[in-house]
N, C-alpha and C. Protein backbone atom coordinates (compact mmCIF):
# COMPACT_ATOMS: atom_id res chain seq x y z
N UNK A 1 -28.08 -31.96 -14.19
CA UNK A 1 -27.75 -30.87 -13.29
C UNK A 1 -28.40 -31.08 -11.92
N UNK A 2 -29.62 -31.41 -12.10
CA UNK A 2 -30.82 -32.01 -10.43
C UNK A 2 -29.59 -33.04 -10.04
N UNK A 3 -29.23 -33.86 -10.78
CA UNK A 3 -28.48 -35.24 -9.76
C UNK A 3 -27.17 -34.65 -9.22
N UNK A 4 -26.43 -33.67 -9.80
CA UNK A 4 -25.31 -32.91 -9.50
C UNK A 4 -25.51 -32.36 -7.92
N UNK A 5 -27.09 -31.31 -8.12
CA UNK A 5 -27.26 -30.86 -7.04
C UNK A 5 -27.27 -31.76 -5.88
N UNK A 6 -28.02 -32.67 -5.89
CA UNK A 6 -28.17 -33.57 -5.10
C UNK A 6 -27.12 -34.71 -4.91
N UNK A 7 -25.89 -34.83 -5.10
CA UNK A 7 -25.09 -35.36 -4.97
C UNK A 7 -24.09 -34.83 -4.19
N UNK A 8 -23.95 -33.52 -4.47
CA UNK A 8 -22.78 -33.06 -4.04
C UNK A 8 -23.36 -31.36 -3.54
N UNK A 9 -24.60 -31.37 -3.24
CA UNK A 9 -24.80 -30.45 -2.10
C UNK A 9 -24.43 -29.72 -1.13
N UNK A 10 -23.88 -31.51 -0.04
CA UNK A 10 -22.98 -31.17 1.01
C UNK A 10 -21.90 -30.33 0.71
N UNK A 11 -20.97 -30.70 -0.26
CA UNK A 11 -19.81 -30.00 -0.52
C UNK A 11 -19.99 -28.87 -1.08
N UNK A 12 -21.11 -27.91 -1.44
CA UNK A 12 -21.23 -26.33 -2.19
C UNK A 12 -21.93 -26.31 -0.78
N UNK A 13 -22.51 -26.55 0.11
CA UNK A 13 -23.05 -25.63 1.69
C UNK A 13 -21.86 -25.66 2.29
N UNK A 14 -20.72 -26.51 2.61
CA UNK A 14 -19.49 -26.80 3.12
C UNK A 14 -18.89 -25.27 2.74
N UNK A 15 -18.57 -25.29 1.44
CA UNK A 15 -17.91 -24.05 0.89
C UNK A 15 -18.43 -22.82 0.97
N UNK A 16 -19.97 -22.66 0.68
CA UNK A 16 -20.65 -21.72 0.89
C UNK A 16 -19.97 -20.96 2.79
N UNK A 17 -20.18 -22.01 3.23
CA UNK A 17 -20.02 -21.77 4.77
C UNK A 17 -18.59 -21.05 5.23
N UNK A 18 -17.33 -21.72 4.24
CA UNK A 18 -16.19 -21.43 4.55
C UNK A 18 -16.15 -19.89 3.86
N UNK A 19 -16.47 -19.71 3.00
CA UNK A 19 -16.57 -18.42 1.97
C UNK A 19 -17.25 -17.53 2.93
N UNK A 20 -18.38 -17.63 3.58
CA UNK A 20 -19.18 -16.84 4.71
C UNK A 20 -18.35 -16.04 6.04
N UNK A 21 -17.55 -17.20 6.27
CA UNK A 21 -16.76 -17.10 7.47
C UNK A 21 -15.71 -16.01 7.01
N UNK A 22 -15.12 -16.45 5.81
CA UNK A 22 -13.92 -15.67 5.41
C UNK A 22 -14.17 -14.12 5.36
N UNK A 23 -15.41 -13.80 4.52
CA UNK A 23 -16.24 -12.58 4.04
C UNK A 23 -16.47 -11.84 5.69
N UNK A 24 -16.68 -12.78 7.08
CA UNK A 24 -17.26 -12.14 8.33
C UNK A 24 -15.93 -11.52 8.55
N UNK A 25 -15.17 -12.53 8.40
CA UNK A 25 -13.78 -11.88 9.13
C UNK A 25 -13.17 -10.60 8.54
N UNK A 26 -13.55 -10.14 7.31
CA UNK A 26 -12.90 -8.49 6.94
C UNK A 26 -14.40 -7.74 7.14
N UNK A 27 -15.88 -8.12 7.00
CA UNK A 27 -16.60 -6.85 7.55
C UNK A 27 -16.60 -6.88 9.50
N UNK A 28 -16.65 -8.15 9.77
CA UNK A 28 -17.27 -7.72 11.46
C UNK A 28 -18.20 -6.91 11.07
N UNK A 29 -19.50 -7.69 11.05
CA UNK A 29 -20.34 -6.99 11.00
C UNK A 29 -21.83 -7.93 11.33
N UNK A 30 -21.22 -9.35 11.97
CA UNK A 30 -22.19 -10.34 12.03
C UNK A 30 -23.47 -10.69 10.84
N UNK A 31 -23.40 -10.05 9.93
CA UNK A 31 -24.17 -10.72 8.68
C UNK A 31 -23.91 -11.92 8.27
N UNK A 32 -22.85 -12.08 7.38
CA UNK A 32 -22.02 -13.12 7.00
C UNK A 32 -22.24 -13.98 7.95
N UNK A 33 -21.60 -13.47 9.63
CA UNK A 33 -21.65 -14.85 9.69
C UNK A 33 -22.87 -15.66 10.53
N UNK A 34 -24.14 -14.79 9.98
CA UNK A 34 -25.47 -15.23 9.97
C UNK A 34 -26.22 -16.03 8.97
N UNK A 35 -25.48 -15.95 7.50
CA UNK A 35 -25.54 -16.56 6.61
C UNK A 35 -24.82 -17.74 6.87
N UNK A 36 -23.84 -17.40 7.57
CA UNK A 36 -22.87 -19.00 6.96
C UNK A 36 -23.48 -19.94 8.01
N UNK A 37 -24.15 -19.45 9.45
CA UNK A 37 -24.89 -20.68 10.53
C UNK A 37 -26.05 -21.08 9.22
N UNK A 38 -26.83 -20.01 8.85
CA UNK A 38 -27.96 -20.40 8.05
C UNK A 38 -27.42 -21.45 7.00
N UNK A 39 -26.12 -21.46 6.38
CA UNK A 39 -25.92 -22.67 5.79
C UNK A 39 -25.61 -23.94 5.92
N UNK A 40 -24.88 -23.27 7.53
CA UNK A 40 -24.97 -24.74 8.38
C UNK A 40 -26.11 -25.72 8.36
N UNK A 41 -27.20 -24.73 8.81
CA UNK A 41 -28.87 -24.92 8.36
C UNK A 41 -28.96 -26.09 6.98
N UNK A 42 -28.56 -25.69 6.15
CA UNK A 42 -28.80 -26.13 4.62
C UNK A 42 -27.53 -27.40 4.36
N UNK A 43 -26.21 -27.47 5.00
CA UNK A 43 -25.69 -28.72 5.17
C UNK A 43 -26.33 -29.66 6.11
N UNK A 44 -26.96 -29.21 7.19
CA UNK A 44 -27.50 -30.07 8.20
C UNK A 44 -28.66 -31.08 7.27
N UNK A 45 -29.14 -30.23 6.55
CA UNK A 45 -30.85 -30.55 6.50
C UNK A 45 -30.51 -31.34 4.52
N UNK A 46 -28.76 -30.99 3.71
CA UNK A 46 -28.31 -31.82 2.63
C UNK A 46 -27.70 -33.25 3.81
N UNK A 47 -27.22 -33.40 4.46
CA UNK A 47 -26.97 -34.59 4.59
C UNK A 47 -28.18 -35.53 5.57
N UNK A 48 -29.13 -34.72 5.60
CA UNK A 48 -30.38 -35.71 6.14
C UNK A 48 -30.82 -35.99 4.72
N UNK A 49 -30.40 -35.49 3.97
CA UNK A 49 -31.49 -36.00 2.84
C UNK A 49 -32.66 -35.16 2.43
N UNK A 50 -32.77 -33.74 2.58
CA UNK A 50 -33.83 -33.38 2.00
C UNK A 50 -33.77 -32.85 1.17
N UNK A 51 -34.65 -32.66 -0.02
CA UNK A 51 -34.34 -32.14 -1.60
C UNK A 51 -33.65 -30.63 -1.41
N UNK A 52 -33.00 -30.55 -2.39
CA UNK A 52 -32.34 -29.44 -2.70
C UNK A 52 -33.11 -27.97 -2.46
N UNK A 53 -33.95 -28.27 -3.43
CA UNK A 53 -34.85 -26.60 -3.42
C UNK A 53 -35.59 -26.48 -1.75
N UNK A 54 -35.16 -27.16 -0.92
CA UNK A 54 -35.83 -27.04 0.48
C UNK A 54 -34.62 -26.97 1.18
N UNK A 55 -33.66 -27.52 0.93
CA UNK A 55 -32.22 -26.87 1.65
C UNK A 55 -32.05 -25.25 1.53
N UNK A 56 -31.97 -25.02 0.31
CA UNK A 56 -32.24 -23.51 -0.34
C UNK A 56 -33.45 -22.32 1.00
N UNK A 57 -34.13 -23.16 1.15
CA UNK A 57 -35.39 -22.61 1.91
C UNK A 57 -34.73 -22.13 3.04
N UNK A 58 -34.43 -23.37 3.42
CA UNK A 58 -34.28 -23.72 5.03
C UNK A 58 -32.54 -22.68 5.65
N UNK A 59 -32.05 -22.77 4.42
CA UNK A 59 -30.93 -21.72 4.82
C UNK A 59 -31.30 -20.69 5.02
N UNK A 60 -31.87 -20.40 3.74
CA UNK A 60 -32.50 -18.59 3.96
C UNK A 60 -33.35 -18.14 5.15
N UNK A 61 -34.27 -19.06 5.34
CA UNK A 61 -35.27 -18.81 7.01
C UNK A 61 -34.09 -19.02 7.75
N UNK A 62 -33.62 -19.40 8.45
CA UNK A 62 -32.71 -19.97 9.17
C UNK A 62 -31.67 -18.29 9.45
N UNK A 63 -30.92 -18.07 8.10
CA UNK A 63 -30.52 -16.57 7.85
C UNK A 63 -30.98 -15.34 8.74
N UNK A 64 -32.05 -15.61 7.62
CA UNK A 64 -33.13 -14.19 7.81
C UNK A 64 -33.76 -14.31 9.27
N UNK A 65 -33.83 -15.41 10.33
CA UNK A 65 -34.37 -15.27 11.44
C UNK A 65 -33.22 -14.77 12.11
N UNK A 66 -32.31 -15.06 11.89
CA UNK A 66 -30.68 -15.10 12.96
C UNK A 66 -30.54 -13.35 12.49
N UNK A 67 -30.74 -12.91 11.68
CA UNK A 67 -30.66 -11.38 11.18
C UNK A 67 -30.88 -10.65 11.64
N UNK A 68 -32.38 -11.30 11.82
CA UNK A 68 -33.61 -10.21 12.28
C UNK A 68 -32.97 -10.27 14.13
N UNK A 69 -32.98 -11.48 14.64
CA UNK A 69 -33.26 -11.68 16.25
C UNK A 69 -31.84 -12.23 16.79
N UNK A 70 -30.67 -12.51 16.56
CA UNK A 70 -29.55 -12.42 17.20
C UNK A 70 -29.00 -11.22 16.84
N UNK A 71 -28.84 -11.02 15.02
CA UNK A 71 -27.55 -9.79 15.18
C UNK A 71 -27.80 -8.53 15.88
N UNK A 72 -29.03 -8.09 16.08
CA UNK A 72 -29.19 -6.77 16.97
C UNK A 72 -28.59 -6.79 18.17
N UNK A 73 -28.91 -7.57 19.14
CA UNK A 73 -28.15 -7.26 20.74
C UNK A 73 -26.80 -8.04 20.25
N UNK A 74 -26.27 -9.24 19.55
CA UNK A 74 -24.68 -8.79 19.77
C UNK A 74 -24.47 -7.52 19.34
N UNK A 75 -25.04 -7.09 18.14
CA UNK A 75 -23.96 -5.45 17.94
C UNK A 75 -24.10 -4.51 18.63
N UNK A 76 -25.07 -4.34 19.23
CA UNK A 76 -25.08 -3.50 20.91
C UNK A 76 -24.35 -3.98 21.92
N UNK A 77 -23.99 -5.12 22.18
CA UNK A 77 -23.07 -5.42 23.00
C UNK A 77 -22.01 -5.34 22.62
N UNK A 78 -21.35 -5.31 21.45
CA UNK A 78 -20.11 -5.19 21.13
C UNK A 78 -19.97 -3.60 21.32
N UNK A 79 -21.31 -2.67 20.99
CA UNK A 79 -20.94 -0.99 20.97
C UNK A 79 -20.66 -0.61 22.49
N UNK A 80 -21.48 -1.73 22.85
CA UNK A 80 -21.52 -0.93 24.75
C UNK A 80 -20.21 -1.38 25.25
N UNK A 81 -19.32 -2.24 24.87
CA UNK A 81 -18.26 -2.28 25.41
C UNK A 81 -16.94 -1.06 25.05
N UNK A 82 -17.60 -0.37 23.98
CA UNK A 82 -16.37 0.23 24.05
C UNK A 82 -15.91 1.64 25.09
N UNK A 83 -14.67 2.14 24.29
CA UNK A 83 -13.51 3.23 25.55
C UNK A 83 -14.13 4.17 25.35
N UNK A 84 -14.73 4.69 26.66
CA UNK A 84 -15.08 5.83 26.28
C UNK A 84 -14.12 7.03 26.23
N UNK A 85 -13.03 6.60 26.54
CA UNK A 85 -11.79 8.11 26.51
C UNK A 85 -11.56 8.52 25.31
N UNK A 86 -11.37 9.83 25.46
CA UNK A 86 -11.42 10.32 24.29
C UNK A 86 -9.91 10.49 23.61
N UNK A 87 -10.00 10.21 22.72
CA UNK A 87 -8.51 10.36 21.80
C UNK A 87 -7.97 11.14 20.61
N UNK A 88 -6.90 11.42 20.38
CA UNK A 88 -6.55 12.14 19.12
C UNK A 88 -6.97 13.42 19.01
N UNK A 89 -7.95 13.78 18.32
CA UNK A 89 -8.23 15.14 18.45
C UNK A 89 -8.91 15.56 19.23
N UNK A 90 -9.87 14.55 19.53
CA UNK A 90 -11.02 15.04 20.60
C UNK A 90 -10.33 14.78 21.60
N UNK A 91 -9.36 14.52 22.10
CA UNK A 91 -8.53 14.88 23.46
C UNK A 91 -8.20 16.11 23.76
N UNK A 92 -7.33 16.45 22.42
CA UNK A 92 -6.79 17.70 22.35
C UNK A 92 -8.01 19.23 22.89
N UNK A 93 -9.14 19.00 22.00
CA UNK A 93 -10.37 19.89 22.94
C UNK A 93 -10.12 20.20 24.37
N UNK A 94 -10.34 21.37 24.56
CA UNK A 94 -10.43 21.95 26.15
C UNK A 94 -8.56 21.93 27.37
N UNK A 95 -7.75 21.08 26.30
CA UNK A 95 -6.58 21.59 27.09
C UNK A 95 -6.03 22.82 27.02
N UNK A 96 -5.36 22.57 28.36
CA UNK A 96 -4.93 24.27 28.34
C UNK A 96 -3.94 24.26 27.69
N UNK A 97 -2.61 25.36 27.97
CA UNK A 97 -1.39 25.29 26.93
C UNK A 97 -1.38 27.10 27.59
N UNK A 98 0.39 26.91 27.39
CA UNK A 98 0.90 28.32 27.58
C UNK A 98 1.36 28.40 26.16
N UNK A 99 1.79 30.07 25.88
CA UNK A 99 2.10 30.57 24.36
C UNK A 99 3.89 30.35 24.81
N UNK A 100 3.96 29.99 23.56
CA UNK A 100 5.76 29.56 23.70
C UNK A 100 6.34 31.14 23.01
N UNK A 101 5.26 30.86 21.59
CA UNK A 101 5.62 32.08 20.57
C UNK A 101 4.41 33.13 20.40
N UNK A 102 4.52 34.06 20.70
CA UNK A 102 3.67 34.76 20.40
C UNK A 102 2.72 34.95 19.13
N UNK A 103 1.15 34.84 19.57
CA UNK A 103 0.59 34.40 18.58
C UNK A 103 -0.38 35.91 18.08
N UNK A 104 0.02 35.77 17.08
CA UNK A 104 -0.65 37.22 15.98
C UNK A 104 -1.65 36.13 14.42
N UNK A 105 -1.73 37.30 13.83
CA UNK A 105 -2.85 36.50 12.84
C UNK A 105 -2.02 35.77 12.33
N UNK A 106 -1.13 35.28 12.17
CA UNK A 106 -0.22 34.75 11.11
C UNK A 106 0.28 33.26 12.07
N UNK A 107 -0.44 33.48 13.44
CA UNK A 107 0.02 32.08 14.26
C UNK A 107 1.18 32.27 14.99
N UNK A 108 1.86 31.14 15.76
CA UNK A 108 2.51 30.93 17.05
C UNK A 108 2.26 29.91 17.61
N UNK A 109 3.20 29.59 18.46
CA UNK A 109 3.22 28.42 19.44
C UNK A 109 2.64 28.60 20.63
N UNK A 110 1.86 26.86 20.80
CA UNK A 110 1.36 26.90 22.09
C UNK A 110 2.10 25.83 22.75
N UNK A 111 2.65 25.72 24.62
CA UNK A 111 2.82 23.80 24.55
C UNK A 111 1.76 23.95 25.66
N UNK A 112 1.30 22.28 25.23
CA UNK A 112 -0.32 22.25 25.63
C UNK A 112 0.08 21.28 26.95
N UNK A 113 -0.87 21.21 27.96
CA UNK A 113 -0.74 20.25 29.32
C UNK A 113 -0.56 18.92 28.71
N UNK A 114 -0.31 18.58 28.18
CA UNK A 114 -0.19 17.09 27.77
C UNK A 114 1.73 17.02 27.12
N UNK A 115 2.60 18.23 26.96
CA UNK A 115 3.48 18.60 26.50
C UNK A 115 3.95 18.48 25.42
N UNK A 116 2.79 18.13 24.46
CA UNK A 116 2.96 18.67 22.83
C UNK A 116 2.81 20.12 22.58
N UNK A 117 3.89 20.68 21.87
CA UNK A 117 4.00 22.07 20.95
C UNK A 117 3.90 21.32 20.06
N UNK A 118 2.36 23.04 19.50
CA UNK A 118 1.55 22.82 18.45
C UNK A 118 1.57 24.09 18.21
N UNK A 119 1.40 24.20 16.22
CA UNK A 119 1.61 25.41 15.58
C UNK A 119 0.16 26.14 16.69
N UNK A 120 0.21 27.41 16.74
CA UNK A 120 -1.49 27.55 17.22
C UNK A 120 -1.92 29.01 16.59
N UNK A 121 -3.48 29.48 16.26
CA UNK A 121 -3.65 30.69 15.88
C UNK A 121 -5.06 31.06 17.03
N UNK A 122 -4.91 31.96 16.82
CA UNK A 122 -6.33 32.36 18.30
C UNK A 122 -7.45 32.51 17.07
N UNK A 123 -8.71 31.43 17.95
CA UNK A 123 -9.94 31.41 17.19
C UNK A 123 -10.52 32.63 16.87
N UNK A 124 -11.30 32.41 16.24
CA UNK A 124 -12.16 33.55 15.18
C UNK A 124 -13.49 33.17 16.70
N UNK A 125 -13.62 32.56 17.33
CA UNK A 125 -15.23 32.36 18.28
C UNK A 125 -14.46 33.91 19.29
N UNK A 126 -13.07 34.42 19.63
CA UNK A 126 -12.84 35.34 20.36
C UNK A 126 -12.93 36.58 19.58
N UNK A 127 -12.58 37.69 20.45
CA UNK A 127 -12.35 39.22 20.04
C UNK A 127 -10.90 39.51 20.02
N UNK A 128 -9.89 38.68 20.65
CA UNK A 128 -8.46 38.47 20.96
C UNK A 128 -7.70 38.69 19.36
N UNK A 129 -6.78 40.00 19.50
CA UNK A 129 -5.92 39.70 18.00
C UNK A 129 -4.66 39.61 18.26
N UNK A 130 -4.10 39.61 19.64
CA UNK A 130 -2.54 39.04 19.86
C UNK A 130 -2.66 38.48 20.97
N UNK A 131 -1.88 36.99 21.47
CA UNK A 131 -2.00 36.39 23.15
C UNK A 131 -0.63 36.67 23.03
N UNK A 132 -0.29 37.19 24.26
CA UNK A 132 1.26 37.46 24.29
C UNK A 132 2.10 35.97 24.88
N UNK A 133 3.29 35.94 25.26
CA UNK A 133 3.96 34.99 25.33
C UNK A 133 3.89 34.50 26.88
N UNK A 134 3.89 33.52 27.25
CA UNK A 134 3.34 33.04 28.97
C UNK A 134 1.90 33.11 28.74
N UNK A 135 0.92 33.36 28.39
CA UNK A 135 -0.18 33.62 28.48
C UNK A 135 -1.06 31.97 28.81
N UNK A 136 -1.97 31.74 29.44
CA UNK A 136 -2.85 30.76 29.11
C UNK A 136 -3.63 30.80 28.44
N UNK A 137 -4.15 29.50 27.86
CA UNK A 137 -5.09 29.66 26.32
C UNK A 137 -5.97 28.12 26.77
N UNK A 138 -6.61 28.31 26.05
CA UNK A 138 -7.63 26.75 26.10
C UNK A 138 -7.89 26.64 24.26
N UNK A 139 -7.38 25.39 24.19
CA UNK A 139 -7.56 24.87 23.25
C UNK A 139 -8.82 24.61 22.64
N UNK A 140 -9.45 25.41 21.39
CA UNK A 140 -11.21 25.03 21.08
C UNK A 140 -11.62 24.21 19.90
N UNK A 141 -10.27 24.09 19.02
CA UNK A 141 -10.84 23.51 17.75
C UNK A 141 -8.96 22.63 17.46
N UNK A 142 -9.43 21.98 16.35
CA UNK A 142 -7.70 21.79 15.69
C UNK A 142 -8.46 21.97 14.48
N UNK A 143 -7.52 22.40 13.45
CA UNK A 143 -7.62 21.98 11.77
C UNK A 143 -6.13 21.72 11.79
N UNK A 144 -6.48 20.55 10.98
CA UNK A 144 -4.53 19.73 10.44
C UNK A 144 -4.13 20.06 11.82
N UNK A 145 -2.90 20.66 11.40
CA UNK A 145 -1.66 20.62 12.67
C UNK A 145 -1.74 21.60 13.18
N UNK A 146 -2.83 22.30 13.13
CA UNK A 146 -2.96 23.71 13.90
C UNK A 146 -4.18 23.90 14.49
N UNK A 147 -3.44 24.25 15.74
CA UNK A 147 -4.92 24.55 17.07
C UNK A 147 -5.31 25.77 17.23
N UNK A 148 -6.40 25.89 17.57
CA UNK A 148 -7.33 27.18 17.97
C UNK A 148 -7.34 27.36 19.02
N UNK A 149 -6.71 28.98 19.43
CA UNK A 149 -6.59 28.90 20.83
C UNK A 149 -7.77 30.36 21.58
N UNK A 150 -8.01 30.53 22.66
CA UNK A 150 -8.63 31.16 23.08
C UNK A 150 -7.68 31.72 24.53
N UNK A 151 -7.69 32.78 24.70
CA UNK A 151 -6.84 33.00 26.35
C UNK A 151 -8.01 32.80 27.19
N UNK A 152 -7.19 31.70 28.14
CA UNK A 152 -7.91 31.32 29.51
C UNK A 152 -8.59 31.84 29.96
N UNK A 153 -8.47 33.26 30.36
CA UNK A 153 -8.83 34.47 30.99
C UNK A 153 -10.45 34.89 30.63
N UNK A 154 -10.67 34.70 29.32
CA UNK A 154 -11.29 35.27 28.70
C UNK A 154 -12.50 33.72 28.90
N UNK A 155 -12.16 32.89 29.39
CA UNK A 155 -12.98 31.73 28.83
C UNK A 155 -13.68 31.55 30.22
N UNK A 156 -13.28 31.78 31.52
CA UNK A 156 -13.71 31.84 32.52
C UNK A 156 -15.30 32.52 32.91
N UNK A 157 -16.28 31.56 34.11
CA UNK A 157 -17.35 32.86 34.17
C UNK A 157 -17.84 33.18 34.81
């Protein structure tokens, strides 16, 4: 089994490495592919010739240093690049919107500045129990497909 290892080394760090790479590419998460340089480490140091149980070593330090002291600032640099615009729901927050349908407890339509009509019911954060129709509203919450609306009027200060 020792002459196995030492024979054919190169080719299980080779694979180790390709298996590493594969594993980086569905987390993105630079671990993996801190392991798989660290095995680079451990093919470099099988085809110089050094015993097995010190290839083993030399990957893992190799690893565990790249862990500790590269992966931190790339993954801050990858966070600091991103959009800060806001999307999807958290867009929807703070637009305005006129009442299409008059909204009572049971709901109504709003169409919002962006010109989506959306089911809408007036939040529970107001004192408001009917917005009549034309009215302005500011959008404060969504649940599912239905927005929380507040009249404009009232939101002003």
């Amino acid at each position: 089994m020792v002459e196995f290892l030492a024979s054919y080394a190169w080719t299980i760090w080779l694979a180790l490495v390709l298996v590493f790479l594969i594993v980086e590419m569905f987390s993105l998460e630079f671990t993996f592919l801190m392991i798989a340089l660290g095995s680079v480490g451990g093919l470099v140091s099988s085809l110089v010739g050094v015993p097995w149980f010190l290839q083993i070593v030399i990957a893992a330090a190799i690893s565990l240093l790249l862990i500790f002291t590269i992966r931190p600032p790339l993954l801050r640099a990858l966070r600091r690049g991103g959009d800060p615009t806001k999307s999807n729901v958290d867009a929807l927050i703070g637009l305005e919107g006129i009442v299409t349908t008059r909204l009572t407890k049971g709901g109504g339509h709003v169409k919002l500045s962006n010109g989506d009509i959306w089911t809408a019911r007036v939040s529970p954060i107001t004192d408001a129990a009917d917005v009549d129709l034309g009215q302005r509203v500011l959008v404060t919450a969504i649940d599912g497909a239905t927005a929380f609306v507040v009249p404009a009027e009232r939101t002003a200060l």
